[in-house]
C-alpha atoms as a PDB file:
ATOM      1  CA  UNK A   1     -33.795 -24.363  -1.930  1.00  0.00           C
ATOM      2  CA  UNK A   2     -34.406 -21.178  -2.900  1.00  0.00           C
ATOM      3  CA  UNK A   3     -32.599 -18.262  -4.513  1.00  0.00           C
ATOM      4  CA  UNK A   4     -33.537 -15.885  -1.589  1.00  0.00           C
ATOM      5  CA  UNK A   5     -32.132 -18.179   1.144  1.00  0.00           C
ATOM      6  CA  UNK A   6     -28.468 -17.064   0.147  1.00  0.00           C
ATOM      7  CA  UNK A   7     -29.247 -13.485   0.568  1.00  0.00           C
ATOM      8  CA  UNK A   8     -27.830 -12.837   3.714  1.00  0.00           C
ATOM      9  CA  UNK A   9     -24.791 -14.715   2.932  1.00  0.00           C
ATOM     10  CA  UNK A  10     -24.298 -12.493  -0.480  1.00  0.00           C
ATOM     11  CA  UNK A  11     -24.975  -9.556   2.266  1.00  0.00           C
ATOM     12  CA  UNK A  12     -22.003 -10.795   4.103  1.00  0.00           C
ATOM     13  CA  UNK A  13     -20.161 -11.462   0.851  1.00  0.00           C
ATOM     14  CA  UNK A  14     -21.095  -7.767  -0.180  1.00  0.00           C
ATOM     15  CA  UNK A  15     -19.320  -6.673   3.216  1.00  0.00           C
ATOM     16  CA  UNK A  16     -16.296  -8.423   3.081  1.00  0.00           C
ATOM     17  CA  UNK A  17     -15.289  -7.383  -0.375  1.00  0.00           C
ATOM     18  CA  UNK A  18     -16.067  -4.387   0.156  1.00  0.00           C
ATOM     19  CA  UNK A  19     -14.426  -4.331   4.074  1.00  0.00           C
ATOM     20  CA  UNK A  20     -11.203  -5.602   2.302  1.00  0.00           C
ATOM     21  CA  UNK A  21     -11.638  -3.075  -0.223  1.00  0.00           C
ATOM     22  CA  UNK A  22     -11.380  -0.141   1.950  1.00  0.00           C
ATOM     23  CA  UNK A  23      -9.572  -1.799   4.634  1.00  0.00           C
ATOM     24  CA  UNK A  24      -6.221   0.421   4.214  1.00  0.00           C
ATOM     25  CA  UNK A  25      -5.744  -0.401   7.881  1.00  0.00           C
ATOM     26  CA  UNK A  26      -3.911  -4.006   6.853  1.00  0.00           C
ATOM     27  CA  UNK A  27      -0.987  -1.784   5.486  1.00  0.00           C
ATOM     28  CA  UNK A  28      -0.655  -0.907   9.346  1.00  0.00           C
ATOM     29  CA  UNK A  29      -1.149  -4.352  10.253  1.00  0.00           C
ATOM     30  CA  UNK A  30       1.590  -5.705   8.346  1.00  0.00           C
ATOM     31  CA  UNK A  31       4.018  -3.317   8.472  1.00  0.00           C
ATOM     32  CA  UNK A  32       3.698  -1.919  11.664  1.00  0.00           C
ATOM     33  CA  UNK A  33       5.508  -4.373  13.856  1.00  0.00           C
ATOM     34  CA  UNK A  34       8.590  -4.689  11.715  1.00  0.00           C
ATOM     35  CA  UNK A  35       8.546  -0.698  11.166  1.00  0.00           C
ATOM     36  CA  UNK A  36       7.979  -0.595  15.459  1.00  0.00           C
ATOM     37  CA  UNK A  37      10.864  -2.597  16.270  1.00  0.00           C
ATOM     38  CA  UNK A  38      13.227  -1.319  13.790  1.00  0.00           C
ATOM     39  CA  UNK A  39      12.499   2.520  15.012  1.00  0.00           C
ATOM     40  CA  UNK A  40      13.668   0.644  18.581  1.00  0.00           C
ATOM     41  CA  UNK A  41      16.886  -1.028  17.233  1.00  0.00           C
ATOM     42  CA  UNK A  42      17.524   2.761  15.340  1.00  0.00           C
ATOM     43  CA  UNK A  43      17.513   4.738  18.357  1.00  0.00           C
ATOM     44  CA  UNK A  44      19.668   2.325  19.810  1.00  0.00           C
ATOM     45  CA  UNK A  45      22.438   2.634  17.057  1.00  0.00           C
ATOM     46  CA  UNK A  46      21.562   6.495  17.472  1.00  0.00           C
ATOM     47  CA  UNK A  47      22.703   5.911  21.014  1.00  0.00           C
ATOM     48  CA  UNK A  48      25.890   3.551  20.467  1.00  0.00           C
ATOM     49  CA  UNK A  49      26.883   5.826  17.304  1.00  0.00           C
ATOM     50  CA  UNK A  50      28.695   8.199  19.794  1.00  0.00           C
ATOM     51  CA  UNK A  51      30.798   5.443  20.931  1.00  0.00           C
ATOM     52  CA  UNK A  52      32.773   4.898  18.100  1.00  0.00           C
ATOM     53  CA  UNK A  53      33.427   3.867  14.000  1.00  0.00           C
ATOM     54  CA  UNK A  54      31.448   0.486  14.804  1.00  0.00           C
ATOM     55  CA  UNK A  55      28.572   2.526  16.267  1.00  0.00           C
ATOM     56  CA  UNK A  56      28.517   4.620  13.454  1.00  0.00           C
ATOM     57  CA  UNK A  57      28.505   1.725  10.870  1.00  0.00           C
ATOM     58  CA  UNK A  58      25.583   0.235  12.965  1.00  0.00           C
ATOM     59  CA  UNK A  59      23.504   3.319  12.986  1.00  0.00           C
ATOM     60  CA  UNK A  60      24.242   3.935   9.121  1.00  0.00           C
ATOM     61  CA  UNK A  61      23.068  -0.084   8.462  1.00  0.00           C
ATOM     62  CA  UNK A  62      19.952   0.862  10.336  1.00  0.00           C
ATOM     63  CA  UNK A  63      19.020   3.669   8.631  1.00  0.00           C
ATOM     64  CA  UNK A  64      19.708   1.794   5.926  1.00  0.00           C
ATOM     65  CA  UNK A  65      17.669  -0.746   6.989  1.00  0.00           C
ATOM     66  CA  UNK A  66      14.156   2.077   7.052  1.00  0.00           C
ATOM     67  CA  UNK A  67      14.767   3.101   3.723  1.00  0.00           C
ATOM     68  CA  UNK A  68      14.723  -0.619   2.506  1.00  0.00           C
ATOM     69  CA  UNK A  69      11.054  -0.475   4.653  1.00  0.00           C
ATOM     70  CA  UNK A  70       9.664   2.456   3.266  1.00  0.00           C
ATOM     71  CA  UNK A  71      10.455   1.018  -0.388  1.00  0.00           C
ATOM     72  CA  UNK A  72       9.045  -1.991   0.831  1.00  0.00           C
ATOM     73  CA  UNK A  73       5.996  -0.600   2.358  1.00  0.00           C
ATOM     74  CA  UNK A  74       5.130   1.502  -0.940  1.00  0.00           C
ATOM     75  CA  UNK A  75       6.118  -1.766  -3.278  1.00  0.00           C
ATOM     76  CA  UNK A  76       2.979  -3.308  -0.614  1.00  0.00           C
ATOM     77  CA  UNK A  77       1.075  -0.402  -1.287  1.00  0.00           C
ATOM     78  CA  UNK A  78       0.916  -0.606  -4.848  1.00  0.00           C
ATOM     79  CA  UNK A  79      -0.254  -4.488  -4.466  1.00  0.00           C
ATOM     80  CA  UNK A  80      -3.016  -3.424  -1.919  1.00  0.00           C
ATOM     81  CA  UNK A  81      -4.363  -1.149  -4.888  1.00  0.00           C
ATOM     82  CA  UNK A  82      -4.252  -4.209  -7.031  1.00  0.00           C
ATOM     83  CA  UNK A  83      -6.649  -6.103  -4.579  1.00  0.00           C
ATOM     84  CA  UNK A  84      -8.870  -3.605  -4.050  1.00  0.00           C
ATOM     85  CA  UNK A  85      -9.635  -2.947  -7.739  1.00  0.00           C
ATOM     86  CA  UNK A  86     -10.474  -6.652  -6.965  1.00  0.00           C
ATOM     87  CA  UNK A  87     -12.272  -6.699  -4.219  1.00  0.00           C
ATOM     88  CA  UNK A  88     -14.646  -3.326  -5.340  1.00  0.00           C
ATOM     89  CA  UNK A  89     -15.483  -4.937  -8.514  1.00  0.00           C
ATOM     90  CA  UNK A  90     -16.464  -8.645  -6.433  1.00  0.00           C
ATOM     91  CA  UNK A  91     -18.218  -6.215  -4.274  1.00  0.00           C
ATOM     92  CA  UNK A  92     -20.087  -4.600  -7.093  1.00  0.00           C
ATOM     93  CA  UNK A  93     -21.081  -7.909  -8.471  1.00  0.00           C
ATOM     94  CA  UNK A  94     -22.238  -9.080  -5.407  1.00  0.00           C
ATOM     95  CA  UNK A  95     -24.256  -6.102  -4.704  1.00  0.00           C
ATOM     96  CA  UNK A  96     -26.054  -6.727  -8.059  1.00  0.00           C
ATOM     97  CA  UNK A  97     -26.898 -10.383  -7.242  1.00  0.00           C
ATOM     98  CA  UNK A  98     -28.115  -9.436  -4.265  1.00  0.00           C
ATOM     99  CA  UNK A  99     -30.707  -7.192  -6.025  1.00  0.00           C
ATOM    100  CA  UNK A 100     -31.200  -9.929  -8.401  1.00  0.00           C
ATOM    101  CA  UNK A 101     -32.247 -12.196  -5.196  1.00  0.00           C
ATOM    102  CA  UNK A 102     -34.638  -9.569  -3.905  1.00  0.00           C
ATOM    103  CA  UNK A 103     -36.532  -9.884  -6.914  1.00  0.00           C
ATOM    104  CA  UNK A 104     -36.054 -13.382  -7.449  1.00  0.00           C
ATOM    105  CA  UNK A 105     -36.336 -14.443  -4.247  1.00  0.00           C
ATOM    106  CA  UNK A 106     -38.352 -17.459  -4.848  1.00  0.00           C
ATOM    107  CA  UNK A 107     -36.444 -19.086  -7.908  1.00  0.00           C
ATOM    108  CA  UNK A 108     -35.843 -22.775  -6.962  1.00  0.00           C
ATOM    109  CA  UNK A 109     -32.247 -23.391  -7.891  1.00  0.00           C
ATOM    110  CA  UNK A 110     -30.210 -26.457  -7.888  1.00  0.00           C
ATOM    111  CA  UNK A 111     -27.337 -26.939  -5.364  1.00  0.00           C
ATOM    112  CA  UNK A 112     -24.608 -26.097  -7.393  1.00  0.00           C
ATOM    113  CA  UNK A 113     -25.781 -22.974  -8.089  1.00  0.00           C
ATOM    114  CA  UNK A 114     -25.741 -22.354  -4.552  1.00  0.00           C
ATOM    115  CA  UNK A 115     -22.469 -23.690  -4.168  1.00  0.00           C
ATOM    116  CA  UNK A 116     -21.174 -21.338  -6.478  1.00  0.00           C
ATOM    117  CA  UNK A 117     -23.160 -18.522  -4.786  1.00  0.00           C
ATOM    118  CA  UNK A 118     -21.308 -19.718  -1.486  1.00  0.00           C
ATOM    119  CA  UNK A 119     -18.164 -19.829  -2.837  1.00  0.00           C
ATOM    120  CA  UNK A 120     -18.413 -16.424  -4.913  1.00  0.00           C
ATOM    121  CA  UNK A 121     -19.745 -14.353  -1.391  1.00  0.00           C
ATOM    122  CA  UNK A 122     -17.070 -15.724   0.606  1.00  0.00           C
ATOM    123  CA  UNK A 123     -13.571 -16.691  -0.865  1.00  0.00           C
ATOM    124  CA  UNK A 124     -12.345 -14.162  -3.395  1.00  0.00           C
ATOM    125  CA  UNK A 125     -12.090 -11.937  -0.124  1.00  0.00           C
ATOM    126  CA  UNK A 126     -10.635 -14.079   1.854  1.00  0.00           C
ATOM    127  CA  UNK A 127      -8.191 -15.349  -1.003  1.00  0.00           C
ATOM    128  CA  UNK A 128      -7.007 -11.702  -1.136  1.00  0.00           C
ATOM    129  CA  UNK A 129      -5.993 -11.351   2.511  1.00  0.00           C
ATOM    130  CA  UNK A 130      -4.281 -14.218   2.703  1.00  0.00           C
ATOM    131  CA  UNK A 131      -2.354 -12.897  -0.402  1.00  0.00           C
ATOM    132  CA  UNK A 132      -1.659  -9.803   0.658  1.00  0.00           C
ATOM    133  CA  UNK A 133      -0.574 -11.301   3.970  1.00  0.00           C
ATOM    134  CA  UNK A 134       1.867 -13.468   2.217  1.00  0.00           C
ATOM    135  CA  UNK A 135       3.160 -10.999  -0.099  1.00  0.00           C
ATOM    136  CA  UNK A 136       4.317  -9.171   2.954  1.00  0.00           C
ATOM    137  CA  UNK A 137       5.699 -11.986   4.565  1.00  0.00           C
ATOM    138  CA  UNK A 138       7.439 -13.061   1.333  1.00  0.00           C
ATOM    139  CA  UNK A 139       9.224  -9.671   0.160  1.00  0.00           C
ATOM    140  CA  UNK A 140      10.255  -8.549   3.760  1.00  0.00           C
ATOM    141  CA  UNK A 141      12.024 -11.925   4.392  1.00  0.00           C
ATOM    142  CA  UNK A 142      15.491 -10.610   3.808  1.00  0.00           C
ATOM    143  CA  UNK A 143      14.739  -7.290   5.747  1.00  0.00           C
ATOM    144  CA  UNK A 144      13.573  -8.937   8.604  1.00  0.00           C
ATOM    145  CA  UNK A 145      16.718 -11.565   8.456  1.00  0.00           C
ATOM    146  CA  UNK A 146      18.777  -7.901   8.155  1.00  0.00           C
ATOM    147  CA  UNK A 147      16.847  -6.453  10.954  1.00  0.00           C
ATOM    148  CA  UNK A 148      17.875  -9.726  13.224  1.00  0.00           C
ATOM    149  CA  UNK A 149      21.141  -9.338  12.603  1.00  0.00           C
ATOM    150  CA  UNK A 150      20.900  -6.293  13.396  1.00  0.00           C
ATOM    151  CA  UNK A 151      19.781  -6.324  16.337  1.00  0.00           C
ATOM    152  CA  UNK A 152      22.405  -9.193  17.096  1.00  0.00           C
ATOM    153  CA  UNK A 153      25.147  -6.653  16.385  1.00  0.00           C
ATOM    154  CA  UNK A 154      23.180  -4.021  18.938  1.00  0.00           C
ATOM    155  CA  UNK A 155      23.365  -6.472  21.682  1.00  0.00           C
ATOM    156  CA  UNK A 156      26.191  -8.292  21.057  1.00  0.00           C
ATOM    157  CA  UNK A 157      24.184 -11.604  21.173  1.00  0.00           C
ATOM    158  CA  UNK A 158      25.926 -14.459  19.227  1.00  0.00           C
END
C-alpha cells in the first residue's frame, strides 16, 4: 500500500474538521428545540398570567426558565469555540499531509501507518460532535427537567 491511496480519505478528513470547524449551525441544532418549545410553554404562561397570582408565578418561572437558556446557550458557545480551535488546527494538519501525499504519493508504508492515517482523518471530528452533543445534553438536564414541569403546571397534567 501506498502513501497516495489515503489521499482521498485525508481529503475527507480535511472536510470534516474543517465542516465541524465552521459548522456554527450545531449551536441551532442543539438548542433550538428546547429554546422552540419553551417560547411555546412562555406564551402560554403569558396567556394564563391574566388569570390570577398562580398565572403570574408560572409566567415569572418561565421567564425564568429563558434566562437559565440563554446562559446556557452562551456557556455552549464558549465550548463550541474550544472545539473549533480543535478542529481548525486537525484541519490544518491534515491539509499539510495531504500535500505531503501529493508529493509522496508513491511511498510504500506499512499498515499501521495507515491505520493511524485512518484514524487521524476521521475521528478527532467525529469525537468532537459527539462531545459537543453531550455537553448539551449533560448541562441542560436540569432545565429541561424544569421545563417539564413546567409545562406540567401549564396543563395541569399530573
Amino acid at each position: 500500500m501506498t502513501l497516495g491511496d489515503f489521499a482521498s480519505l485525508v481529503q475527507l478528513g480535511v472536510g470534516l474538521h474543517a465542516g465541524t470547524a465552521l459548522l456554527q449551525s450545531i449551536t441551532e441544532l442543539t438548542e433550538s428545540p428546547l429554546e422552540r418549545r419553551l417560547s411555546r410553554l412562555h406564551r402560554i404562561a403569558a396567556l394564563k398570567q391574566q388569570s390570577g397570582p398562580a398565572g403570574q408565578d408560572l409566567y415569572d418561572h418561565a421567564s425564568d426558565l429563558i434566562g437559565d437558556l440563554e446562559v446556557k446557550k452562551v456557556q455552549f458557545f464558549n465550548e463550541y469555540k474550544e472545539v473549533v480551535a480543535v478542529n481548525g488546527g486537525f484541519a490544518i494538519t491534515l491539509a499539510l499531509l495531504l500535500a505531503a501525499i501529493a508529493f509522496l504519493s508513491g511511498a510504500e508504508i506499512h499498515m499501521i501507518i495507515g491505520l493511524l492515517v485512518t484514524i487521524f482523518s476521521l475521528a478527532p471530528a467525529s469525537v468532537s460532535l459527539l462531545f459537543l452533543w453531550s455537553r448539551w445534553r449533560s448541562n441542560t438536564e436540569m432545565l429541561r427537567a424544569s421545563i417539564e414541569n413546567l409545562h406540567k403546571q401549564l396543563f395541569n397534567v399530573a
